[in-house]
Every structure is written in C-alpha cells, then in structure tokens.
N, C-alpha and C. Protein backbone atom coordinates (compact mmCIF):
# COMPACT_ATOMS: atom_id res chain seq x y z
N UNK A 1 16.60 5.54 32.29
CA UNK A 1 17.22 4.26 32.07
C UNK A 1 16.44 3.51 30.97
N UNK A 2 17.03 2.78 30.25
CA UNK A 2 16.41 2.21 29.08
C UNK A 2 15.64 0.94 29.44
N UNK A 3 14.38 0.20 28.92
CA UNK A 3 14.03 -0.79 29.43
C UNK A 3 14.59 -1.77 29.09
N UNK A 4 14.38 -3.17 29.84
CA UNK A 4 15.57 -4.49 29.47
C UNK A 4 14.98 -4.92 28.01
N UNK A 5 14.04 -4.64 28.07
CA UNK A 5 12.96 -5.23 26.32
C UNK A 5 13.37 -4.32 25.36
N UNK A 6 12.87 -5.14 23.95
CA UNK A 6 12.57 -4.63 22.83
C UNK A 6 11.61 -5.30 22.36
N UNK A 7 11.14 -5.03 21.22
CA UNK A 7 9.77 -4.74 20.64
C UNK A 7 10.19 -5.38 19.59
N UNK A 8 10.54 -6.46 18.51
CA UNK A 8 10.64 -7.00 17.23
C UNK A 8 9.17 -7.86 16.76
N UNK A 9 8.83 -7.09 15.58
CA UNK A 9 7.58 -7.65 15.00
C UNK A 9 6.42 -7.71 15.68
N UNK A 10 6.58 -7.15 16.77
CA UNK A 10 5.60 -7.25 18.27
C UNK A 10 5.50 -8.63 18.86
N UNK A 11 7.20 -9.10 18.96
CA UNK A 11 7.52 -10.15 19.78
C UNK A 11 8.17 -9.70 20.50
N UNK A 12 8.17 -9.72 22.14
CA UNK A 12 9.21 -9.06 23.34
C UNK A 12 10.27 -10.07 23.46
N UNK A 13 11.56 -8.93 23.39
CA UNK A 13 12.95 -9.75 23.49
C UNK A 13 13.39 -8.91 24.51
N UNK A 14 14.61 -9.76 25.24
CA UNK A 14 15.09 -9.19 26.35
C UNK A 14 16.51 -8.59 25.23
N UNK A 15 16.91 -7.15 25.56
CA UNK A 15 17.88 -6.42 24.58
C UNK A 15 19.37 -6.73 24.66
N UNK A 16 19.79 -6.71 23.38
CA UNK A 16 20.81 -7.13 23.65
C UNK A 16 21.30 -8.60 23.30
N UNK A 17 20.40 -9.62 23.58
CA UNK A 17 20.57 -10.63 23.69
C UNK A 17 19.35 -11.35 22.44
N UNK A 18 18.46 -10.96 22.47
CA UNK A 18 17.28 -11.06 21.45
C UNK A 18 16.85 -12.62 22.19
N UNK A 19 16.74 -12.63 23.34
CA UNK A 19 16.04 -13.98 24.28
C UNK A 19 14.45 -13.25 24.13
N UNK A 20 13.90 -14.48 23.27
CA UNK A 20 12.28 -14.33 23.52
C UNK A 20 11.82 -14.39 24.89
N UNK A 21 10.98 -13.25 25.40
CA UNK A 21 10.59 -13.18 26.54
C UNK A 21 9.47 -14.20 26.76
N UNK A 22 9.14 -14.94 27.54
CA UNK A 22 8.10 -15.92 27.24
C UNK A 22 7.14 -15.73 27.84
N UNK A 23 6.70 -15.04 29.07
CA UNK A 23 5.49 -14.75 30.07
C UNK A 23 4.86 -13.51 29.03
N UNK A 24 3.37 -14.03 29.09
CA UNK A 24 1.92 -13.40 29.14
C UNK A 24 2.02 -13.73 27.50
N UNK A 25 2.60 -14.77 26.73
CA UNK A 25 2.47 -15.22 25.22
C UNK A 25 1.14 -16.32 25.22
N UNK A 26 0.01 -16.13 24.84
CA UNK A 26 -0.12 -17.74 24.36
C UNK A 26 -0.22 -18.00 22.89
N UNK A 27 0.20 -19.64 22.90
CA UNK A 27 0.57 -20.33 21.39
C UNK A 27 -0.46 -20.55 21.19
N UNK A 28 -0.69 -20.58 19.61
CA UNK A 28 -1.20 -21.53 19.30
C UNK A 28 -0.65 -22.38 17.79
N UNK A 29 -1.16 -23.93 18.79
CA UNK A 29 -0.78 -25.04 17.49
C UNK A 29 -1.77 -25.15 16.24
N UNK A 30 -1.62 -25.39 15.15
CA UNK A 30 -2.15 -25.02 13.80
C UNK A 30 -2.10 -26.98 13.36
N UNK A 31 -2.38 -27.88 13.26
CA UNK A 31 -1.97 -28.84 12.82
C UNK A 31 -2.56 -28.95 11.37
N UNK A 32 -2.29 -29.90 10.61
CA UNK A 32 -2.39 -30.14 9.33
C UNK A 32 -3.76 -30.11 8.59
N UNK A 33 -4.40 -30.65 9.44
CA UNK A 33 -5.71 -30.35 8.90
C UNK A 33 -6.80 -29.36 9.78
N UNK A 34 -6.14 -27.97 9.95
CA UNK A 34 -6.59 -26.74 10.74
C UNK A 34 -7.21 -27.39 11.81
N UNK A 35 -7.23 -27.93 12.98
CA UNK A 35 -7.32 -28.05 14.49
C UNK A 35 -6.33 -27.16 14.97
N UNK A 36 -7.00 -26.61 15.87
CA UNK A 36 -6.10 -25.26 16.88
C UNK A 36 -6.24 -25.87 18.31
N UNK A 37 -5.03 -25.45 18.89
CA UNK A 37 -5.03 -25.88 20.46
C UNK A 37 -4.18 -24.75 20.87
N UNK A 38 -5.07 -23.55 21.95
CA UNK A 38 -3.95 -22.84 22.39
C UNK A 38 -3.37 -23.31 23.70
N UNK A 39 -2.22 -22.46 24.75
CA UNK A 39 -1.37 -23.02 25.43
C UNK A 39 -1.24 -21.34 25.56
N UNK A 40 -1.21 -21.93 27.45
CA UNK A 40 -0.68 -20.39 27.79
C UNK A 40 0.36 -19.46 27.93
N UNK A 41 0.96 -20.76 27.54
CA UNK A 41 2.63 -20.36 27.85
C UNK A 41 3.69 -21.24 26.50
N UNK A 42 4.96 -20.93 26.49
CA UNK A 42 5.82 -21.77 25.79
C UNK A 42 5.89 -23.24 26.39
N UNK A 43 5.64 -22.96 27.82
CA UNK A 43 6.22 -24.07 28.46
C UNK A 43 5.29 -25.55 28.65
N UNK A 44 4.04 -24.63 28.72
CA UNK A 44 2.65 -25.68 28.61
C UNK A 44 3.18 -26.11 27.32
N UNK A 45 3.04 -25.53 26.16
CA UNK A 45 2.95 -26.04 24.63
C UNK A 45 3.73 -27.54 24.38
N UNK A 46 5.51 -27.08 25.39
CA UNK A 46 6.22 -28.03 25.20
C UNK A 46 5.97 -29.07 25.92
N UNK A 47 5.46 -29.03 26.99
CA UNK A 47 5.03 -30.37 28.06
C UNK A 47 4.25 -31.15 27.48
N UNK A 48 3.27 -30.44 26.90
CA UNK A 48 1.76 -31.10 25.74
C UNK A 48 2.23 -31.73 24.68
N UNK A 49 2.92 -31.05 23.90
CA UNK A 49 3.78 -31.55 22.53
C UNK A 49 4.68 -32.75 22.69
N UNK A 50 5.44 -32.52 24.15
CA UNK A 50 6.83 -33.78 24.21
C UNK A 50 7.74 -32.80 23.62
N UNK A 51 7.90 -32.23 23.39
CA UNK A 51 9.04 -31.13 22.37
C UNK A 51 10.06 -29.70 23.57
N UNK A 52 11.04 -29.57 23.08
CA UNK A 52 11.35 -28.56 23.98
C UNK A 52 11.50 -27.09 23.60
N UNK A 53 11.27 -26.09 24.41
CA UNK A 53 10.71 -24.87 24.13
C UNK A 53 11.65 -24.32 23.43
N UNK A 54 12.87 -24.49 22.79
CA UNK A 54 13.54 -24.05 22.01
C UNK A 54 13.32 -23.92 20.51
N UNK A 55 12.86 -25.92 20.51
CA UNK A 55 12.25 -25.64 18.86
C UNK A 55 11.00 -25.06 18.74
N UNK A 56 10.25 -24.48 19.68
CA UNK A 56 8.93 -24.23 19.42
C UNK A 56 9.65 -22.59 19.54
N UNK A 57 10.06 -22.14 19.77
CA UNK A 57 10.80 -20.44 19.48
C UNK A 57 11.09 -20.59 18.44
N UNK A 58 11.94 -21.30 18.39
CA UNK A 58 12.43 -21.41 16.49
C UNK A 58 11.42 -21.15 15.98
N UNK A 59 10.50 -22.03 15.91
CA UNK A 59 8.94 -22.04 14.67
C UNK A 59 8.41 -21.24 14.58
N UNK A 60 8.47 -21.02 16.16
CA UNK A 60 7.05 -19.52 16.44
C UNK A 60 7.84 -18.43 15.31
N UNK A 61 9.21 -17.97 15.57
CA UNK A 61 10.01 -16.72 15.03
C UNK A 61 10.29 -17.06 13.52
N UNK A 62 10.05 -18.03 13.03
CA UNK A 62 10.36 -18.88 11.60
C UNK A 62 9.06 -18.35 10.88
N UNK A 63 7.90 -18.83 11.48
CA UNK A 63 7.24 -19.08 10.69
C UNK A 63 7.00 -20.67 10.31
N UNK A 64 7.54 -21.40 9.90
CA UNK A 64 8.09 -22.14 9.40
C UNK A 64 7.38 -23.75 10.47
N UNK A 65 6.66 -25.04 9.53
CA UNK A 65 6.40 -25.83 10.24
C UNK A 65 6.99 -26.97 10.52
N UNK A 66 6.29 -27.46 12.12
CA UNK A 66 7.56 -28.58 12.69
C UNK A 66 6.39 -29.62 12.79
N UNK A 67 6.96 -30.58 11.89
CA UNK A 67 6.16 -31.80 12.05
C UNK A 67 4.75 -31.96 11.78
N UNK A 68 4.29 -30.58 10.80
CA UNK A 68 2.83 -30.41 10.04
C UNK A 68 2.18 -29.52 11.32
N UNK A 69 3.22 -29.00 11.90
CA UNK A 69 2.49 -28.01 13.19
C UNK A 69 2.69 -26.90 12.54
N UNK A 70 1.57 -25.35 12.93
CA UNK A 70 2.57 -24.11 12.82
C UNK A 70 1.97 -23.68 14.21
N UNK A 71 2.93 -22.78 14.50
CA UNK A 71 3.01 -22.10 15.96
C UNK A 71 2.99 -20.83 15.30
N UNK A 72 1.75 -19.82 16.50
CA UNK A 72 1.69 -18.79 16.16
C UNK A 72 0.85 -18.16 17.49
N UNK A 73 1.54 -16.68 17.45
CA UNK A 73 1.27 -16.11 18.82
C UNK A 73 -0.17 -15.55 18.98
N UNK A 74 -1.11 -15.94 19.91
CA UNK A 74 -2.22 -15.88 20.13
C UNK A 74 -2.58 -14.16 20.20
C-alpha cells in the first residue's frame, strides 16, 4: 500500500492533496535585522505571531517575506 505522504523539497505533504503535514516541523522566524526565534510547531509560531497558520505555510513554501519576517524550516 502506498504511504499517505510525499516528500516535496523535503517538506512532508499529505498525497494527493499537497496539505503540509505540520507535526515534528520547527519554524523558524528570521526578522529584519537577523533575530531568530524558533517554534515547535506551525501552531506555536501562529499563536506567538497573532497570524494564522495558513499565511505562515504560504511563506514557509514561498520563500518569500511577511511583514520583514522569513519563515524557514528548522
């Protein structure tokens, strides 16, 4: 039987659907003038931030920064 995951960029997605898997990730925030804060989870990040874990998937999978943040997988 095939597993429910896939493997993209060595980010785990559930298949099929390409839903970022979020357990055993931690973030970390990058702010503007290099301070790092990691977070063990998506969900910590967003509680800490005020932000919801959607745009922080976006960023993380972007690249791309939100509000002079970058998110990047620990």
């Amino acid at each position: 039987m095939e597993s429910p995951y896939e493997q993209i960029n060595g980010i785990r997605f559930i298949r099929d659907i390409n839903k970022l898997v979020d357990r055993g990730h931690q973030i970390i925030v990058i702010d503007e003038i290099n301070n790092r804060k990691t977070h063990d989870s998506i969900m910590e990040c967003a509680k800490d931030l005020n932000i919801d874990r959607g745009t922080i998937k976006r960023y993380l999978l972007s690249g791309k920064k939100f509000k002079g943040c970058t998110f990047v997988f620990a």
